[in-house]
Protein backbone atom coordinates (compact mmCIF):
# COMPACT_ATOMS: atom_id res chain seq x y z
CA UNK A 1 82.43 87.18 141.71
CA UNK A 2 85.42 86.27 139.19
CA UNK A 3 86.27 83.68 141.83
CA UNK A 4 82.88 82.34 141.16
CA UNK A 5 83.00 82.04 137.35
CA UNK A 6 86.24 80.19 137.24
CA UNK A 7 86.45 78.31 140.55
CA UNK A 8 88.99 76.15 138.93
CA UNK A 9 91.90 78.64 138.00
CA UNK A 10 90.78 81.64 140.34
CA UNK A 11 94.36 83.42 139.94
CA UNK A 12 94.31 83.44 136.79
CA UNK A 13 90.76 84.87 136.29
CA UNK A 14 92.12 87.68 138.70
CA UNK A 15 95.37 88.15 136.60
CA UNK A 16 93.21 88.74 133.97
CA UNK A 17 90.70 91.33 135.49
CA UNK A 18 93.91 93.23 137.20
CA UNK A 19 95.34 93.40 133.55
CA UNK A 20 92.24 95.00 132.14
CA UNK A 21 91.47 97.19 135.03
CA UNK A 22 95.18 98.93 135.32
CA UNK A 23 95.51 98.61 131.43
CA UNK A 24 92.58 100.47 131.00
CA UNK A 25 93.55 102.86 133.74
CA UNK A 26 96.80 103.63 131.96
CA UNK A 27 96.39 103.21 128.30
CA UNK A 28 92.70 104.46 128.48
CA UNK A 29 93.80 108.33 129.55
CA UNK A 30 97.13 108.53 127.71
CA UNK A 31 95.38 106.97 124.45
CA UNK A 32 92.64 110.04 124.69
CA UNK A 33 94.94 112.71 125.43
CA UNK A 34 96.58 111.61 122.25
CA UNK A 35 93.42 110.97 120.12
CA UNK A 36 92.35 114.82 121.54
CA UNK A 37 95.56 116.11 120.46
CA UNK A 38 95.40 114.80 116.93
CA UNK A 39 91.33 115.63 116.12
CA UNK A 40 90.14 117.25 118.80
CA UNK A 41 87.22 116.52 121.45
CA UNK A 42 84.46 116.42 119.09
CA UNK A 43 85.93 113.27 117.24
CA UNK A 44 87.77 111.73 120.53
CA UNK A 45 84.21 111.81 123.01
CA UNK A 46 82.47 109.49 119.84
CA UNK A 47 85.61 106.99 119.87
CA UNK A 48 85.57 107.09 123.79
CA UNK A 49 81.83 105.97 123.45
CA UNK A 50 82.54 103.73 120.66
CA UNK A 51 85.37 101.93 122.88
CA UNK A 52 82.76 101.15 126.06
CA UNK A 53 80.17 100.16 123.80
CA UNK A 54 82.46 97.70 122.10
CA UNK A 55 83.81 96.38 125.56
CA UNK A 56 80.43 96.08 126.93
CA UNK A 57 79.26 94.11 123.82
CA UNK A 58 82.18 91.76 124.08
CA UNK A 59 81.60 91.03 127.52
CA UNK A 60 77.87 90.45 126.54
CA UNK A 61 79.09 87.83 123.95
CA UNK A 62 82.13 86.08 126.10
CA UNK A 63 79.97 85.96 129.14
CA UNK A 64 77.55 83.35 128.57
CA UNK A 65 80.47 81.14 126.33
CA UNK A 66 83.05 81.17 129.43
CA UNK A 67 79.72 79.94 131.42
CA UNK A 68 78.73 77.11 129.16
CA UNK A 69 82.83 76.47 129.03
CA UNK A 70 82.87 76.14 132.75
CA UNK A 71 79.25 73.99 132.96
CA UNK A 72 80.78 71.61 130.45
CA UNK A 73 84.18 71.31 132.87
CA UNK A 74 81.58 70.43 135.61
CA UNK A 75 79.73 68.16 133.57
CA UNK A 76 83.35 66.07 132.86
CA UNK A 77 82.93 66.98 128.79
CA UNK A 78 86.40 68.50 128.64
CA UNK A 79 89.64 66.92 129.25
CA UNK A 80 92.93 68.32 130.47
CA UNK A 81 95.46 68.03 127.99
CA UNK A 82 97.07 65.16 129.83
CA UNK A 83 93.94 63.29 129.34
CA UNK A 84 93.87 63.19 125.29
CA UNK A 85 97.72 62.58 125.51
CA UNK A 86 96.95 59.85 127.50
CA UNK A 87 94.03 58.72 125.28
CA UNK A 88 96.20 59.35 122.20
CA UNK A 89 98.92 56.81 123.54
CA UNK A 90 96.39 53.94 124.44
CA UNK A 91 95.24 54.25 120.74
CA UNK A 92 98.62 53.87 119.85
């Protein structure tokens, strides 16, 4: 499915997912255990909530942008950066 979105950098759509998958796997139960410690498990189950309803909501919003960024790539719209250096020297 993440090969899907990006077809065009595929390794580093996958970098990307590992990085938030085993980040979250590591900093998600050592960051809880810590917020328990400090204010208990009535505060820390709220900010746990908090936390997936703020990741789901971003991926709600960066979703369909990283779409219409890939549609316009398909489309030709954007250039590499090559491409507007080598525009920018034939204006020269």
């Amino acid at each position: 499915m993440v090969v899907r979105a990006v077809p065009r950098a595929p390794a580093a759509a996958m970098g990307v997912v590992m990085v938030g998958a085993f980040g979250g796997g590591v900093l998600g139960p050592s960051g809880f255990g810590l917020l328990v410690e400090r204010v208990g498990y009535r505060a820390a189950w709220p900010v746990a909530a908090s936390c997936l309803v703020a990741a789901a909501g971003l991926v709600l919003y960066a979703g369909p942008r990283l779409q219409r960024t890939q549609d316009s790539d398909a489309a030709g719209h954007a250039r590499s950066p090559d491409a507007v250096l080598e525009g920018a020297e034939r204006n020269d």
